[in-house]
C-alpha atoms as a PDB file:
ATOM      1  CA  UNK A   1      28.979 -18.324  58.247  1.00  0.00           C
ATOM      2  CA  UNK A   2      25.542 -19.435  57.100  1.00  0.00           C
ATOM      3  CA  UNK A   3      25.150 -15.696  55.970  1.00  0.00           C
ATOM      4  CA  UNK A   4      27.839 -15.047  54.360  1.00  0.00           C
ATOM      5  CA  UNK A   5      27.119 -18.438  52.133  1.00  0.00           C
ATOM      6  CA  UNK A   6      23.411 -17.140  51.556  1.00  0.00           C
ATOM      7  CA  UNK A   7      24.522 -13.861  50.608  1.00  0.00           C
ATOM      8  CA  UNK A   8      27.370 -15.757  47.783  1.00  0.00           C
ATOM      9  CA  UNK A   9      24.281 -17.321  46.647  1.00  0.00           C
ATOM     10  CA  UNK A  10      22.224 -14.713  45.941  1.00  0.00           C
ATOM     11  CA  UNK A  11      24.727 -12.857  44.178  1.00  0.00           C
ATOM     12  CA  UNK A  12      25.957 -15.588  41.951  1.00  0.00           C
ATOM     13  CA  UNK A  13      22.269 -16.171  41.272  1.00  0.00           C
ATOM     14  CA  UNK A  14      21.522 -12.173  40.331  1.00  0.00           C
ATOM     15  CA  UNK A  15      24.660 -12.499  38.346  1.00  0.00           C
ATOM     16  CA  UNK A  16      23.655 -15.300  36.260  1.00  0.00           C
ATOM     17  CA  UNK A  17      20.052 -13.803  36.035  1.00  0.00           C
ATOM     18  CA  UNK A  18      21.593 -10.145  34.541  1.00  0.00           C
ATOM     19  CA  UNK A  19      24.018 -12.153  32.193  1.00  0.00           C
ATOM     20  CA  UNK A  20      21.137 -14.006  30.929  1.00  0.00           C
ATOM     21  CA  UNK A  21      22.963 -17.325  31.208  1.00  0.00           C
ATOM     22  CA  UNK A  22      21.563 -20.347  29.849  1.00  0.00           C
ATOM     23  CA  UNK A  23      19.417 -18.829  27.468  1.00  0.00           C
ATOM     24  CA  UNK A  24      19.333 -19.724  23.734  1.00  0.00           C
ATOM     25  CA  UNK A  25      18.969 -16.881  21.143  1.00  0.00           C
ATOM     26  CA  UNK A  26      15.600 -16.917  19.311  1.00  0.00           C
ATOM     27  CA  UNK A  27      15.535 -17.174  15.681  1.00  0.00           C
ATOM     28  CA  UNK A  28      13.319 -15.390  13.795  1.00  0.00           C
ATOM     29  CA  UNK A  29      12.155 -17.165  10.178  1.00  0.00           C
ATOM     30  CA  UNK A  30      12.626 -14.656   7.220  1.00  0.00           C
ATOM     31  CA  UNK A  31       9.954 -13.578   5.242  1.00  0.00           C
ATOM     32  CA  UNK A  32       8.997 -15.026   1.947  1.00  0.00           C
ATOM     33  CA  UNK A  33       8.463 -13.069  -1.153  1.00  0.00           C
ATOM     34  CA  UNK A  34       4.784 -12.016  -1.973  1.00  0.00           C
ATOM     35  CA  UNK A  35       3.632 -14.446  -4.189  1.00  0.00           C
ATOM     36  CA  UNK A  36       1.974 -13.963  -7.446  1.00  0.00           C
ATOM     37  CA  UNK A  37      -1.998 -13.886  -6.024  1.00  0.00           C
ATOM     38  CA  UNK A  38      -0.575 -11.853  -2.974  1.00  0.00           C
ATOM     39  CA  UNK A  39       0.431  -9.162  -5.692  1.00  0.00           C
ATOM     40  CA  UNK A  40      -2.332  -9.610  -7.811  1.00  0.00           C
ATOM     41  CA  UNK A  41      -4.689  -8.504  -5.162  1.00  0.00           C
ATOM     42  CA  UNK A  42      -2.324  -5.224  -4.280  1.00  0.00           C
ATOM     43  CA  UNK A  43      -3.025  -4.955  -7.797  1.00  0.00           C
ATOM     44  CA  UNK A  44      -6.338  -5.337  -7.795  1.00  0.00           C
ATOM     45  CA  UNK A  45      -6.800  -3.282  -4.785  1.00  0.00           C
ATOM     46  CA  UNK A  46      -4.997   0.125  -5.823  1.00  0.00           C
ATOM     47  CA  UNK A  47      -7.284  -0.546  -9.358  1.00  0.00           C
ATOM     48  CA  UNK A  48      -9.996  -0.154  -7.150  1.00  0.00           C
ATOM     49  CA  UNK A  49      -8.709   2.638  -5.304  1.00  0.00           C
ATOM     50  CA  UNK A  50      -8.410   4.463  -8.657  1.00  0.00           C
ATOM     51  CA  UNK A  51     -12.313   4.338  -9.906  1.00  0.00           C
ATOM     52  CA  UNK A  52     -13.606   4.584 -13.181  1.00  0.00           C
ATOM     53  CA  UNK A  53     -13.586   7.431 -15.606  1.00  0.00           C
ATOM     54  CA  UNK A  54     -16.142   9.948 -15.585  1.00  0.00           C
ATOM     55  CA  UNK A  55     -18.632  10.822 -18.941  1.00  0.00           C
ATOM     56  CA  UNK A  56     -17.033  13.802 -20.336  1.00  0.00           C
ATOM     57  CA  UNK A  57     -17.957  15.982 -23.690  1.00  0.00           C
ATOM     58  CA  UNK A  58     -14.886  15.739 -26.541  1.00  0.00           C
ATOM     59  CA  UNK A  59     -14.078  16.482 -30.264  1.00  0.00           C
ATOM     60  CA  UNK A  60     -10.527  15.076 -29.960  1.00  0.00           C
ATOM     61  CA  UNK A  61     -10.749  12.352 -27.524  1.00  0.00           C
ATOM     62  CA  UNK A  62      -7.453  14.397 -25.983  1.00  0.00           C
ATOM     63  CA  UNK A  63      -9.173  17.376 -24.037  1.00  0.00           C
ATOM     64  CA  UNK A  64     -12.493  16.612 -22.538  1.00  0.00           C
ATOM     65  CA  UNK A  65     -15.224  18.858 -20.978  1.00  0.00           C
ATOM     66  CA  UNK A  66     -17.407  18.990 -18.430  1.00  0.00           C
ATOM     67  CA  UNK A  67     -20.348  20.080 -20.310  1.00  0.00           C
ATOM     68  CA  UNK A  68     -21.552  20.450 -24.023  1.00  0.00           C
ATOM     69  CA  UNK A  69     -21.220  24.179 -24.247  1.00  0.00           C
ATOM     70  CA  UNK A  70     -17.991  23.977 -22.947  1.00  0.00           C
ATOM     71  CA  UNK A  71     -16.901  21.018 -25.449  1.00  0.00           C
ATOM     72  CA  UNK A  72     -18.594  23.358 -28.679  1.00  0.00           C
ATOM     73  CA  UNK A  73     -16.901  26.491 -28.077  1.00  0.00           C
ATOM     74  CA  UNK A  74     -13.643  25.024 -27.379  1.00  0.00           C
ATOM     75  CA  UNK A  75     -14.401  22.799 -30.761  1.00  0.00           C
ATOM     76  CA  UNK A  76     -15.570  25.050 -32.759  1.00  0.00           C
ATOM     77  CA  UNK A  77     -17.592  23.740 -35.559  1.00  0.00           C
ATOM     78  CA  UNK A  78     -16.154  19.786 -34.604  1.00  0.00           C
ATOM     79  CA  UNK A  79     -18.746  17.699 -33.607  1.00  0.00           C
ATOM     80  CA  UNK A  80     -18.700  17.110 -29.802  1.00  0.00           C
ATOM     81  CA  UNK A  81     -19.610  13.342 -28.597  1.00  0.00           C
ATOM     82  CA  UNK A  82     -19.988  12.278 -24.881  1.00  0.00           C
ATOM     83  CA  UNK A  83     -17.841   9.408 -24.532  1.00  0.00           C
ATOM     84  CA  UNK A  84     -15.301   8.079 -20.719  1.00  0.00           C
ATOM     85  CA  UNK A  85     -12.179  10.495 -20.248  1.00  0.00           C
ATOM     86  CA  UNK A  86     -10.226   7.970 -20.461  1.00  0.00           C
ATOM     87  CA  UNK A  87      -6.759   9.696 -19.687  1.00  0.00           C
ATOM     88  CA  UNK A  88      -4.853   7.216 -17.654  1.00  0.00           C
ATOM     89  CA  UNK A  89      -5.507   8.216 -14.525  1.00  0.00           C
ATOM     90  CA  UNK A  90      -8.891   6.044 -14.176  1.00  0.00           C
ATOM     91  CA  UNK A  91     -10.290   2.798 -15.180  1.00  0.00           C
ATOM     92  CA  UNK A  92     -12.077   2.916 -18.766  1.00  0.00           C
ATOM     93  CA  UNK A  93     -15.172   0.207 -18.658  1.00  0.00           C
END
């Protein structure tokens, strides 16, 4: 008899352990927005990321060369003037 009340323990006890009774749910706390510095650095950051423009050779300030020679025969007889590409895809100092 003592076995058989052992054995109804132990399986009323797994039972409750597989069920997971008694437990209470865990609730996770949402996140908050990003606030304003938080997005101001990811700003910051993919500014960095970007660099600043390179000295390039130009008549137009729309194409822009590598080097002088390549600025005067594409220019013609315009006057060619070393100045930052500044095209968009950079930072201009």
């Amino acid at each position: 008899m003592r076995i058989k009340s052992l054995l109804a323990v132990f399986i009323s006890g797994l039972t409750l352990s597989l069920t997971a009774c008694g437990t209470e749910a865990v609730q996770v706390p949402e996140s908050e927005p990003a606030t304003a510095e938080q997005q101001l650095s990811v700003e910051e950051q993919s500014t960095a990321l970007v660099g600043i423009c390179p000295l390039k050779w130009t008549c137009n300030y729309q194409n822009y060369y590598t080097t002088q020679t390549q600025c005067a025969a594409a220019c013609g007889g315009d006057t060619c003037t070393r100045d930052y590409a500044c095209t968009g895809t950079c930072v201009c100092p």
